[in-house]
Protein backbone atom coordinates (compact mmCIF):
# COMPACT_ATOMS: atom_id res chain seq x y z
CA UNK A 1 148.02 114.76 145.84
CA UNK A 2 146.21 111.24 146.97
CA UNK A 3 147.04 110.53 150.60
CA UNK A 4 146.26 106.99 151.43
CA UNK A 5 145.32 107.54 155.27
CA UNK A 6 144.55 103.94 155.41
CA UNK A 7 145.80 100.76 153.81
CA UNK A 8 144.64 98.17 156.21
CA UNK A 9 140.70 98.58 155.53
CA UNK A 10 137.78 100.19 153.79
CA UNK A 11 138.38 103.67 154.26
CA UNK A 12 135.41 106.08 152.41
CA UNK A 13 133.53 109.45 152.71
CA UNK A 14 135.36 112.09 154.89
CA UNK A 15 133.33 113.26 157.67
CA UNK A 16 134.15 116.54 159.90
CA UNK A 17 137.65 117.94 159.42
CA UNK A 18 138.95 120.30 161.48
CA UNK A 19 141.53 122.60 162.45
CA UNK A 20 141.66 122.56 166.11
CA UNK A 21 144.25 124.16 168.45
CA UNK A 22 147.45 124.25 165.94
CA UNK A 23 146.05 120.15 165.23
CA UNK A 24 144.32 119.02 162.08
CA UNK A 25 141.80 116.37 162.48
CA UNK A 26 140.38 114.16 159.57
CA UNK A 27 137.28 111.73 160.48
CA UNK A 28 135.97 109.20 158.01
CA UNK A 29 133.52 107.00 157.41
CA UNK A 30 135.88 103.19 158.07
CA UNK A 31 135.44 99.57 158.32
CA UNK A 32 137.63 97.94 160.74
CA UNK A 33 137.09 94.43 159.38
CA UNK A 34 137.16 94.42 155.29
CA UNK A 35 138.35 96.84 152.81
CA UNK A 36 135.06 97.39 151.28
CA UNK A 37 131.91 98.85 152.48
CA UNK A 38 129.93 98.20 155.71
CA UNK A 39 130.54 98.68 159.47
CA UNK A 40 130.60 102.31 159.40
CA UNK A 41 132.67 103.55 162.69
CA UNK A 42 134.22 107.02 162.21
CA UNK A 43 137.91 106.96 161.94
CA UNK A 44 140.35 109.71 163.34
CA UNK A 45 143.44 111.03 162.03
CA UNK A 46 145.83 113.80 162.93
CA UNK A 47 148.23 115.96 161.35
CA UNK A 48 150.56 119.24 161.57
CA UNK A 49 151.07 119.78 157.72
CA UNK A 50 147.90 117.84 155.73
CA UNK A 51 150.84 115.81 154.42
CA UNK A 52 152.32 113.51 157.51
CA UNK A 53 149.62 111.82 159.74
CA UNK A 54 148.78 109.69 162.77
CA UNK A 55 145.99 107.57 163.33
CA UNK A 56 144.04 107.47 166.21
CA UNK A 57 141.78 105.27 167.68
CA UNK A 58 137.89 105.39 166.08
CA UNK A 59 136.11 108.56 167.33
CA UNK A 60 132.67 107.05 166.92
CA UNK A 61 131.51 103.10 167.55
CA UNK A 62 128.23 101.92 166.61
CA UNK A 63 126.84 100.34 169.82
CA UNK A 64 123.68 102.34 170.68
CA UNK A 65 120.58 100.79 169.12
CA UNK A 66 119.94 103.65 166.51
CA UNK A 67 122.97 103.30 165.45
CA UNK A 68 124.09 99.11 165.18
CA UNK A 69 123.55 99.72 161.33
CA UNK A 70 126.36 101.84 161.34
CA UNK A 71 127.97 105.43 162.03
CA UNK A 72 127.29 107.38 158.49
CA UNK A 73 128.46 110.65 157.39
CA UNK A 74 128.31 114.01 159.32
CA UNK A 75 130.28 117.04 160.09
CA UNK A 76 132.05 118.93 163.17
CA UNK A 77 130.25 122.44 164.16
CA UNK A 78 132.28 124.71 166.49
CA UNK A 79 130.47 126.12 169.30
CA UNK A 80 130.51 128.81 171.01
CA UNK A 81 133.72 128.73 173.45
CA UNK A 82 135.22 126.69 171.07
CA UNK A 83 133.86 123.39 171.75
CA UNK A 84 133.41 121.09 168.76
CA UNK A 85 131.01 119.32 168.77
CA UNK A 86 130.13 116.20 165.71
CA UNK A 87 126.84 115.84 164.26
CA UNK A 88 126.56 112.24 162.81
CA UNK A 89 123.70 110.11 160.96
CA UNK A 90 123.49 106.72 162.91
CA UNK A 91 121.74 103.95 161.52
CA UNK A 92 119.72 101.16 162.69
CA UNK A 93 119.55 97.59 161.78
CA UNK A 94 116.31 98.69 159.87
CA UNK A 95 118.62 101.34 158.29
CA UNK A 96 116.01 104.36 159.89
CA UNK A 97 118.47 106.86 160.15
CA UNK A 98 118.92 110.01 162.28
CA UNK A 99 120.93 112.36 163.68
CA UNK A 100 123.13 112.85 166.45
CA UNK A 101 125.77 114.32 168.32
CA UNK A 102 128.96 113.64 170.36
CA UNK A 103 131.36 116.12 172.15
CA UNK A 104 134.76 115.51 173.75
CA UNK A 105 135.17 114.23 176.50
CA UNK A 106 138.16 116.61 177.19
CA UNK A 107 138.08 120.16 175.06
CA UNK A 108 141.37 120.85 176.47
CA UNK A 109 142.65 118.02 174.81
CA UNK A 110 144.21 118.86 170.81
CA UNK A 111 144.34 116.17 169.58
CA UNK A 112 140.20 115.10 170.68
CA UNK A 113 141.37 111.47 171.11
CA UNK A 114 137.79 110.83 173.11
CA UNK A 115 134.41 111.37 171.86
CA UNK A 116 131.03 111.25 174.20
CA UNK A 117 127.43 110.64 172.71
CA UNK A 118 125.05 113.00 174.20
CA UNK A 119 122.20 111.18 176.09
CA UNK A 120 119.44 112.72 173.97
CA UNK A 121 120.63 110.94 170.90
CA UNK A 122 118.88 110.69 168.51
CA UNK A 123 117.72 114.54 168.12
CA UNK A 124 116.48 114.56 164.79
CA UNK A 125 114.77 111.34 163.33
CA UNK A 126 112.40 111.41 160.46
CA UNK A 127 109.31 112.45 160.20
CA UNK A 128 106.21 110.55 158.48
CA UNK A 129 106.51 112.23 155.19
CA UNK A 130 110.15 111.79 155.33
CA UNK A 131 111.66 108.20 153.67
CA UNK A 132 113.73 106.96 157.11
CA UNK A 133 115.95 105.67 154.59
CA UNK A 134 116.89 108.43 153.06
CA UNK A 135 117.67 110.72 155.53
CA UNK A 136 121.24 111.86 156.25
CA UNK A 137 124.86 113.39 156.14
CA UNK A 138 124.16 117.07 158.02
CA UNK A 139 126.22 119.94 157.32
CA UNK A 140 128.14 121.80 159.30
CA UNK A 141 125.74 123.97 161.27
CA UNK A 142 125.64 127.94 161.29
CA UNK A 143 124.26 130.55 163.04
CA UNK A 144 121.02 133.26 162.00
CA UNK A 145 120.63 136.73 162.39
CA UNK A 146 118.95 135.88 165.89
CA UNK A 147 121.46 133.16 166.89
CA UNK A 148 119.37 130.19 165.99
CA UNK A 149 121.50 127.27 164.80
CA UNK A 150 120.78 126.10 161.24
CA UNK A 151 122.06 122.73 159.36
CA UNK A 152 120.83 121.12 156.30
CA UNK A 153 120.27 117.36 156.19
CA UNK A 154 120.21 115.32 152.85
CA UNK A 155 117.16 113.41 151.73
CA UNK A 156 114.46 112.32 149.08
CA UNK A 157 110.81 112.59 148.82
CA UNK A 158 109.47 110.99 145.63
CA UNK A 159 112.27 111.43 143.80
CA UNK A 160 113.16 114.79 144.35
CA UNK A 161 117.00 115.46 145.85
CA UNK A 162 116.60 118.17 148.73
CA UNK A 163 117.93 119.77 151.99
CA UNK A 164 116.16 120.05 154.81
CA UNK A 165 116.39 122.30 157.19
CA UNK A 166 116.62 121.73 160.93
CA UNK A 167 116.72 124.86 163.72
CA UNK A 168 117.78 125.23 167.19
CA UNK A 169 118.03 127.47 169.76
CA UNK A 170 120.71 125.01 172.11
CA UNK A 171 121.58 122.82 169.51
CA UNK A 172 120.08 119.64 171.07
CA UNK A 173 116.19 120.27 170.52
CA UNK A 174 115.42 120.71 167.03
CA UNK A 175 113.13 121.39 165.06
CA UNK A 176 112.19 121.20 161.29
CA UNK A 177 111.74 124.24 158.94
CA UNK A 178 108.13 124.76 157.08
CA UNK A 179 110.10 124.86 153.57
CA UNK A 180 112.60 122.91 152.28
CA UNK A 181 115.76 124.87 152.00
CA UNK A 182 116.18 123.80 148.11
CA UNK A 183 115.03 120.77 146.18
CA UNK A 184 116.03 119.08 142.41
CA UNK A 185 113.54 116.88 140.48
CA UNK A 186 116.52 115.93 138.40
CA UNK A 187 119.07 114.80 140.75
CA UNK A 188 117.88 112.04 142.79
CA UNK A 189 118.81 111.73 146.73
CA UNK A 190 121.16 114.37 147.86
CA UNK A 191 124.41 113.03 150.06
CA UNK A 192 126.68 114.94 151.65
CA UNK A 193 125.43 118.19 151.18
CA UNK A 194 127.61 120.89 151.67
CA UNK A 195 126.80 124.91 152.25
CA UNK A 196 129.07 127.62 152.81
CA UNK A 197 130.57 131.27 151.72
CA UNK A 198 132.88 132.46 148.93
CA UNK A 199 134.09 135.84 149.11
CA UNK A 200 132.99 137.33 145.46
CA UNK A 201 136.32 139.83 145.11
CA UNK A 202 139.35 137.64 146.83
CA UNK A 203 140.92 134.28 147.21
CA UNK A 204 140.98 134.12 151.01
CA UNK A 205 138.34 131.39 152.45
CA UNK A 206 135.23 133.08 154.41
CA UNK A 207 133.33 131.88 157.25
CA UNK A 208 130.93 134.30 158.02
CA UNK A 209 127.78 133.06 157.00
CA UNK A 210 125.79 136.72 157.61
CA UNK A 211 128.15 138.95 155.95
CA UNK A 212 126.32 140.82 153.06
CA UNK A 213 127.44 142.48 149.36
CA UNK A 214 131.17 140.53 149.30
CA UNK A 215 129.84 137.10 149.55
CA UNK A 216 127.98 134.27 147.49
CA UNK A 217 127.30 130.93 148.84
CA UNK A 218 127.85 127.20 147.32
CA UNK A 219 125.43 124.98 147.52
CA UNK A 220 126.89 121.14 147.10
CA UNK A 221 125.57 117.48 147.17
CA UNK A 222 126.93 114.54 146.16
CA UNK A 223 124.48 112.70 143.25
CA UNK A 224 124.75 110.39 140.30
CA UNK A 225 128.45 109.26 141.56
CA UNK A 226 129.31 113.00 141.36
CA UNK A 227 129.57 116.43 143.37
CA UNK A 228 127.33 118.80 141.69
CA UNK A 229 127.56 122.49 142.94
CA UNK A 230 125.11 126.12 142.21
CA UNK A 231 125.69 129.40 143.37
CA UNK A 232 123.37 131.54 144.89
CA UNK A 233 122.51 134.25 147.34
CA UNK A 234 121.70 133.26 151.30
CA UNK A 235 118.65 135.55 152.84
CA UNK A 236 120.09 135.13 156.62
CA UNK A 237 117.00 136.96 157.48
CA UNK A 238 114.00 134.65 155.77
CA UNK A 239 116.81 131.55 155.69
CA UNK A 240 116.39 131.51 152.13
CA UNK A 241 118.83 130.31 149.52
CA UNK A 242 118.82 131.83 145.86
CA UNK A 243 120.12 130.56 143.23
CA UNK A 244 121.58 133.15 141.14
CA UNK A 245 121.48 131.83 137.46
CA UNK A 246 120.95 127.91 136.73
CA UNK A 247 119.86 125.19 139.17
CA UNK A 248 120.81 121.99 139.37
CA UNK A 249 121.38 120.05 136.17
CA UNK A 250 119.45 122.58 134.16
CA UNK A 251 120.41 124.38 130.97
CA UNK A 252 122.72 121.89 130.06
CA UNK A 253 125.10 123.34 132.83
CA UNK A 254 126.63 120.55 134.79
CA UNK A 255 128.80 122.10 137.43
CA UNK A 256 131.30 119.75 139.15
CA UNK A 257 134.38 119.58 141.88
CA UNK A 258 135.60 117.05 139.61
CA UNK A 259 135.13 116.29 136.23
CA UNK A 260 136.65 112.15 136.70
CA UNK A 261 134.07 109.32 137.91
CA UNK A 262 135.17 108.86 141.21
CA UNK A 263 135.28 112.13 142.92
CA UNK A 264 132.36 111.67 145.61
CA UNK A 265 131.20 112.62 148.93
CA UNK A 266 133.30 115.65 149.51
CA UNK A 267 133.44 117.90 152.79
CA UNK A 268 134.68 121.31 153.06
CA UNK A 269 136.14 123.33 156.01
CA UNK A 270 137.47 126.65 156.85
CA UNK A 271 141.22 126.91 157.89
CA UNK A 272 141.55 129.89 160.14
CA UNK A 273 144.74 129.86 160.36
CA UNK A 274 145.59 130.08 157.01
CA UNK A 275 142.33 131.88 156.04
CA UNK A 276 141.47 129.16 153.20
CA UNK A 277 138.65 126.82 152.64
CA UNK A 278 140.08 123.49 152.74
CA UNK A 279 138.11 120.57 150.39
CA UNK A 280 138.30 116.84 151.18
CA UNK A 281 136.83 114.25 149.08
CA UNK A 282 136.63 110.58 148.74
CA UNK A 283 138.22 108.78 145.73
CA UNK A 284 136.36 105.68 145.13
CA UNK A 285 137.86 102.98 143.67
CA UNK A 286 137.22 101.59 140.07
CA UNK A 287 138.63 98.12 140.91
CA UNK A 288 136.46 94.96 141.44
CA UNK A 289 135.37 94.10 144.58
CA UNK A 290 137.62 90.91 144.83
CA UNK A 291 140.82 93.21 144.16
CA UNK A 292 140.30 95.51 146.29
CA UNK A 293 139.59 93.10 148.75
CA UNK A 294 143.03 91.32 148.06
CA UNK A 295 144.96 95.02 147.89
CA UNK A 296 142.91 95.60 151.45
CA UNK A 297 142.49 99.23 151.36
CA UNK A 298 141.25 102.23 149.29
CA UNK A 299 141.72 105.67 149.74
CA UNK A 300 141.14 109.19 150.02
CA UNK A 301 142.82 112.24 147.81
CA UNK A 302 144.08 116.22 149.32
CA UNK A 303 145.80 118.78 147.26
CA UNK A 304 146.84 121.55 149.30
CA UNK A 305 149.95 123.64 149.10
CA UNK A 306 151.74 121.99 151.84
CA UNK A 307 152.11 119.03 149.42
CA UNK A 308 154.57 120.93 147.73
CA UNK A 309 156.86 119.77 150.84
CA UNK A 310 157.36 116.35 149.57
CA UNK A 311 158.87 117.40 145.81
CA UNK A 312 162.79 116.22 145.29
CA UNK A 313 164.42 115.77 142.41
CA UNK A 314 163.49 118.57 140.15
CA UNK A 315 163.62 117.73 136.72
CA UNK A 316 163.13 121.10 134.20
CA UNK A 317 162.40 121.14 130.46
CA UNK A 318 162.65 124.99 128.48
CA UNK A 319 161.04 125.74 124.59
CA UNK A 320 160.86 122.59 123.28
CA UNK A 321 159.51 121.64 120.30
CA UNK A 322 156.85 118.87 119.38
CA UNK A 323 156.53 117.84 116.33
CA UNK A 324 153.72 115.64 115.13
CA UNK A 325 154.46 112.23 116.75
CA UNK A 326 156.55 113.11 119.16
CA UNK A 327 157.12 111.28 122.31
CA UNK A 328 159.77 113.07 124.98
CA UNK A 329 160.27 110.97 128.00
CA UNK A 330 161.27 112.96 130.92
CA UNK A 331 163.86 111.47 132.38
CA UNK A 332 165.22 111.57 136.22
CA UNK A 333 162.32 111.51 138.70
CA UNK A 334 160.40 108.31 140.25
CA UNK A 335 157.67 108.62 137.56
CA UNK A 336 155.26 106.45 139.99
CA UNK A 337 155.07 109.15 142.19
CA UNK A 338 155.65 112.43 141.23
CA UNK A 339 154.06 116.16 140.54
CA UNK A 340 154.44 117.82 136.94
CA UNK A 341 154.00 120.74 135.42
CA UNK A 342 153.48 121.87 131.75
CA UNK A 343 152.63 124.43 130.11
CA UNK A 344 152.28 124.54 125.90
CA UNK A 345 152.00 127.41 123.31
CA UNK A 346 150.19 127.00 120.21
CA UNK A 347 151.23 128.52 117.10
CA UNK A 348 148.76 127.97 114.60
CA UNK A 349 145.50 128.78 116.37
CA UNK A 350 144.09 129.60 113.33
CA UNK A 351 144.06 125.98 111.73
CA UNK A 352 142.35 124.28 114.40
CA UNK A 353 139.41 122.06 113.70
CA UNK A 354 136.03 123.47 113.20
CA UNK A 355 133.56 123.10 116.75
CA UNK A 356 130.49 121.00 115.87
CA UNK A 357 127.43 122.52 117.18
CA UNK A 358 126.64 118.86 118.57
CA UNK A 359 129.96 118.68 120.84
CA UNK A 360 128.37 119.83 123.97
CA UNK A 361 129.45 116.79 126.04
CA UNK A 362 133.10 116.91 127.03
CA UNK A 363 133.11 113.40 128.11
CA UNK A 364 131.38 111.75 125.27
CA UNK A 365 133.81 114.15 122.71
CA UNK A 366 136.77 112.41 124.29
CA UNK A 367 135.49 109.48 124.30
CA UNK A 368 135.58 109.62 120.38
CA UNK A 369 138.16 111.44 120.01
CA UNK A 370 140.76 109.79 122.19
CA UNK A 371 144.60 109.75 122.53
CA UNK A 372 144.56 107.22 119.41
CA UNK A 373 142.86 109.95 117.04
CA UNK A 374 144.42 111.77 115.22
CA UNK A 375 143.60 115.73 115.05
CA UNK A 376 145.03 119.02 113.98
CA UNK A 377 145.31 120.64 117.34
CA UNK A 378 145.83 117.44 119.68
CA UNK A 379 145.76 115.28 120.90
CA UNK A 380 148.97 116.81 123.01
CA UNK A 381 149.80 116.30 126.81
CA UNK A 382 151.17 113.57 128.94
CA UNK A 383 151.25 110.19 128.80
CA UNK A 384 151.77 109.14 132.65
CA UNK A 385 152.03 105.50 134.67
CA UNK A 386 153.05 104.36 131.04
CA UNK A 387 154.93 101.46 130.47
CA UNK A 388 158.49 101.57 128.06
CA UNK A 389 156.40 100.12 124.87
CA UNK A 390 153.39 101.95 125.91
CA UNK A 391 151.04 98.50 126.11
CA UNK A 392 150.39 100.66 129.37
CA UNK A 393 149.28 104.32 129.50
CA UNK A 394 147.21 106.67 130.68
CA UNK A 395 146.58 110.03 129.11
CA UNK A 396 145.81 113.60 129.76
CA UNK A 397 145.41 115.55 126.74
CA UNK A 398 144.47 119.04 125.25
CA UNK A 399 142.32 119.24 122.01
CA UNK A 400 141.51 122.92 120.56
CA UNK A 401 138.65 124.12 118.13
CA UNK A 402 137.46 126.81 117.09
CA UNK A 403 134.03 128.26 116.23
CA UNK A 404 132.33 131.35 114.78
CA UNK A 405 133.91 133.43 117.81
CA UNK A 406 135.84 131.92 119.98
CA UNK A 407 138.74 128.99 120.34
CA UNK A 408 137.54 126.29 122.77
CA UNK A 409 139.31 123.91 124.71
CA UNK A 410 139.36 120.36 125.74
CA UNK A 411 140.99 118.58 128.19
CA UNK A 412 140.46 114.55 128.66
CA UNK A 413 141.98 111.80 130.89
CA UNK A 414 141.96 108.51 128.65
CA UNK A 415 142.13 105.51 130.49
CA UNK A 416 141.58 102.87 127.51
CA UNK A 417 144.92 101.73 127.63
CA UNK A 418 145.67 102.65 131.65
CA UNK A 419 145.72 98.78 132.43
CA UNK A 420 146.16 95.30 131.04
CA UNK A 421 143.77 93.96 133.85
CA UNK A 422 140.24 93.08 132.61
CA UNK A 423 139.22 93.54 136.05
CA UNK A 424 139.36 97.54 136.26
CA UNK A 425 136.83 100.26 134.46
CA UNK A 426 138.64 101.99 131.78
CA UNK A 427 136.37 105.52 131.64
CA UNK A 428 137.94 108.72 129.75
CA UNK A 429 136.62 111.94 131.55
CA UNK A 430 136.60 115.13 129.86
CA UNK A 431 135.76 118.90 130.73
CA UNK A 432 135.56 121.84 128.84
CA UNK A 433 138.65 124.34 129.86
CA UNK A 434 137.53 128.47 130.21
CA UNK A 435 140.54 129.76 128.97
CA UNK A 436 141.83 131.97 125.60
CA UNK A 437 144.04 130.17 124.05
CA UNK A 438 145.10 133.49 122.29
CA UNK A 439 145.47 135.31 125.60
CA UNK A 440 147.35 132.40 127.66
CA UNK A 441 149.41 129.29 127.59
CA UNK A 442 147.94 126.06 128.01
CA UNK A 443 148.94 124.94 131.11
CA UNK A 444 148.45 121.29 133.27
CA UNK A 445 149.42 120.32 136.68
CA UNK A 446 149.21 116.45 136.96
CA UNK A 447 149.49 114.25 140.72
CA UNK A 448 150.61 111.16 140.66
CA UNK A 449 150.38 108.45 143.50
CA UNK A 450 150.37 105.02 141.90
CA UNK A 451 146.88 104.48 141.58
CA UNK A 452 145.37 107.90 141.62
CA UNK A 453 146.26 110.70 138.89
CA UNK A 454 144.79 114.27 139.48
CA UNK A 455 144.69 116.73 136.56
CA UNK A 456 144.28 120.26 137.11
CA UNK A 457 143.81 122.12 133.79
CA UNK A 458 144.10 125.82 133.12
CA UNK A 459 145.23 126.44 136.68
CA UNK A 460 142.35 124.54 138.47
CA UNK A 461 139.73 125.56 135.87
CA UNK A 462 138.88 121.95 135.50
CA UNK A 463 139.73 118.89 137.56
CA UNK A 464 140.19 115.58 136.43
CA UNK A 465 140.63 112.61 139.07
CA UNK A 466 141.56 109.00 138.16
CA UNK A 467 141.61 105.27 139.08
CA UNK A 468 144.50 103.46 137.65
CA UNK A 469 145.69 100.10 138.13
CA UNK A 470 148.46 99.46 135.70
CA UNK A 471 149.86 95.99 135.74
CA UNK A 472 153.84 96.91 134.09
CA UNK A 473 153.61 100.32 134.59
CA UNK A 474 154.57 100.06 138.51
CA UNK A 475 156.96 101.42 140.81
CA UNK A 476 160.12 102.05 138.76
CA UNK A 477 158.80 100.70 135.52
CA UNK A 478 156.45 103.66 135.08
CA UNK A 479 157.72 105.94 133.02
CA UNK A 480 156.50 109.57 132.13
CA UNK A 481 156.28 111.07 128.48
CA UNK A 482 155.30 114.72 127.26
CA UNK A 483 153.38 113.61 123.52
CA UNK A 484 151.72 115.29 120.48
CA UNK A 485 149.80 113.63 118.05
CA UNK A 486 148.61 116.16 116.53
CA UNK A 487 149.09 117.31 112.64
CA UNK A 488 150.77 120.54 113.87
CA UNK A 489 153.55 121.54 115.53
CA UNK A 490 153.43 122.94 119.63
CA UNK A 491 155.96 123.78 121.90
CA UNK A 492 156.51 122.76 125.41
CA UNK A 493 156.84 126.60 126.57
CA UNK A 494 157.85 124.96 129.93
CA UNK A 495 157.71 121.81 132.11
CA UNK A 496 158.56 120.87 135.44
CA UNK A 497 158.60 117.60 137.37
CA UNK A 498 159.46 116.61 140.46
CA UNK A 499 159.70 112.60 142.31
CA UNK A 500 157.79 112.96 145.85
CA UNK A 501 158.54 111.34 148.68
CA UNK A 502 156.47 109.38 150.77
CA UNK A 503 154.67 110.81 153.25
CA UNK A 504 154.85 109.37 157.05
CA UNK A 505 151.37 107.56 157.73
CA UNK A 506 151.57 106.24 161.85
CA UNK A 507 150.29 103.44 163.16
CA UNK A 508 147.15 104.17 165.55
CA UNK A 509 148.54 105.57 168.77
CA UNK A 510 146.37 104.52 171.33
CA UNK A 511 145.35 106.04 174.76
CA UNK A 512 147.92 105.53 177.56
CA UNK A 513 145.90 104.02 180.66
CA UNK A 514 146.10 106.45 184.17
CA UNK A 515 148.62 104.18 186.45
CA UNK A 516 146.19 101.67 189.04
């Protein structure tokens, strides 16, 4: 679900979040002054639920001299004791960036409403083979087999996207590893790189970065307006990374967070109590400049469980049929903002159209094959922030073929028709889904906030996000529809949707001053 944490200014990349004494803390990259991009401070927000927050006054100001060009990206490491502590990039007027830290100025404090630079800032600036320019966003840092503090910093040496990597023994003298920790010709610079565990056999989140035989590690960075990802194997003992089958953009493999165009600059973190690994990511806008100067903000996106707090007015829909053409509106929730569910069953998986051996690019397949076309199996799905005519709509659709062995999947987001504005870029996204059709339903969980529309397909198997800026389909004259357009008959095996309510965004408490 999008949470707009701030609709006074230019809010963008989210920086270190944490969970920190029963408190969780989101810090991103903000301009105080305009709604678009430039005068990097880090903001600070709090929260008890991910779903109602405060704002707090900026953790980070850029008044030192390495840093007048702004406060970029970064991340929060936990030491040991429990102190966090925030590695940032800071960046001159000559934009030469580097690194450096900050640490509360009181630990006992939850909600970490002060933040002191250390006084050896800047520890790690660039060195000569190393473009100054290029040179940011650490990671959160993690501990060797010998205790030696690691973190990876994004850059670009002729081209080539990589991640350096920095070691420490006190985490304030560091130094800079012989090899580069792992490097793509193919990519371009790495931001926001990202590195942590997965547990191979469970759901729960894992933060031990030297446990051995359950674990494989993710590998992230944020490139060509996306967040690629590889897995791979992490040799605590060399401080090698592996990658266990394709790298980086190779064998037409193109592994993603998000399968939209404007998913970007993600961060993770791990949620002890909860025992999850918790994903925050910016949602850029698609809007001209001008507009979103005139709305004055833009926003960041969270789906977590906890959003499930906010549904009301449950709206349910059982074995329904659709017939070709058929347009069901669902009826009884505030369209605008709501959270649906559907799931479809296919009948006639036997007649679906034939897989060209060509189609191997989701996006570009939906592209010519959009909610206007006409297939046997599809388009089908949901036609959301749609006006009552439908001159407005935006849709998120299934297509099925088959091939020699197998039924494949598509799932799309068509924006062609999203908006009247000439203003706003009208992309349809598109993944392929790794389900069996023949084995399970279809299924689609779609989050709607007024201009942001998250589509999950297959239970999360693929993730569309969306910018839409409808001009009639607003407020309460959006309206919702379940569609098929397809030459064959499906059934709506079940469907759920639910209004949400707004969540409480506060006003920046400020600091009460000690009485004189």
């Amino acid at each position: 679900m999008a949470v707009l944490l701030n609709r006074d200014n230019g809010l963008t990349d989210p920086n270190g979040p944490l969970y920190y004494k029963g408190v969780y803390h989101l810090f991103y990259q903000y301009n105080p002054y305009s709604a678009i991009w430039g005068n990097m401070t880090w903001g600070h927000s709090i929260s008890n639920d991910l779903v109602n927050w405060v704002h707090l006054e900026h953790a980070l100001n850029p008044i030192e001299p390495y840093e007048l060009g702004g406060c970029f990206s970064g991340s929060i490491t936990m030491l040991p004791g429990g102190r966090p502590v925030i590695f940032y990039t800071g960046a001159d007027t000559n934009n030469f960036q580097s690194q450096n830290l900050a640490f509360p100025k009181d630990p006992s404090d939850p909600l970490l409403r002060e933040w002191v630079k250390s006084p050896h800032n800047p520890v790690i600036t660039a060195e000569d083979d190393i473009e100054p320019s290029d040179f940011r966003d650490p990671t959160t840092a993690w501990q060797a087999v010998d205790g030696t503090w690691q973190v990876l910093i994004g850059g670009k040496i002729d081209g080539r996207g990589m991640a350096y990597l920095y070691q420490s023994n006190d985490f304030i003298n560091w130094t800079r590893s012989e090899k580069i920790f792992h490097s793509s010709v193919k990519t371009g610079m790495w931001e926001c790189p990202d590195f942590y565990p997965v547990s191979i056999n469970g759901k729960d989140g894992v933060d031990n970065y030297l446990e051995k035989g359950n674990t494989k590690f993710v590998l992230k960075a944020s490139f060509l307006d996306h967040d690629h990802y590889i897995l791979g194997y992490y040799k605590a003992e060399t401080d090698g990374f592996q990658v266990e089958a394709t790298d980086f953009m190779e064998a037409n493999t193109d592994w993603r967070y998000d399968y939209g165009g404007k998913f970007y600059a993600s961060k993770t973190f791990f949620d002890g109590g909860k025992k999850r690994r918790i994903l925050w990511a910016w949602i850029m806008e698609a809007d001209s400049r001008a507009n979103d100067i005139k709305k004055g903000w833009s926003g960041l996106q969270w789906p977590v469980e906890e959003i499930e707090s906010l549904r009301k007015d449950e709206v349910e829909i059982q074995d329904k049929e659709l017939k070709k053409g058929s347009l069901v509106e669902v009826v009884g929730i505030t369209a605008a903002q709501a959270d649906v569910e559907i799931s479809f069953e296919l009948p006639n998986l036997e007649d679906a159209e034939q897989m060209e051996p060509s189609w191997t690019d989701p996006q570009l397949l939906c592209a010519q094959k959009n909610a206007a076309v006409e297939g046997r199996l599809g388009p089908f799905g949901l036609l959301v922030l749609a006006f009552s005519n439908l001159t407005e709509e935006t849709a998120i659709f299934f297509r099925v073929f088959k091939n020699h062995s197998r039924h494949i999947v598509l799932l799309c987001n068509d924006l062609s028709r999203s908006s009247l504005s000439r203003d706003v870029r009208k992309t349809t996204f598109g993944a392929f889904l790794d389900i069996n059709p023949l084995q399970e339903s279809i299924s689609l969980r779609t989050l709607i906030d007024h201009s942001i529309v998250e589509s999950f397909g297959g239970g999360g198997k693929a993730c569309i996000t969306a910018r839409v800026y409808p001009v009639l389909a607003v407020d309460k004259e959006a309206k919702l529809f379940a569609f098929n357009k397809g030459s064959h008959n499906i059934k709506i095996s079940k469907l759920n949707a639910w209004s949400m309510k707004e969540a409480k965004i506060l006003p920046i408490m400020k600091r009460r001053k000690p009485p004189v």
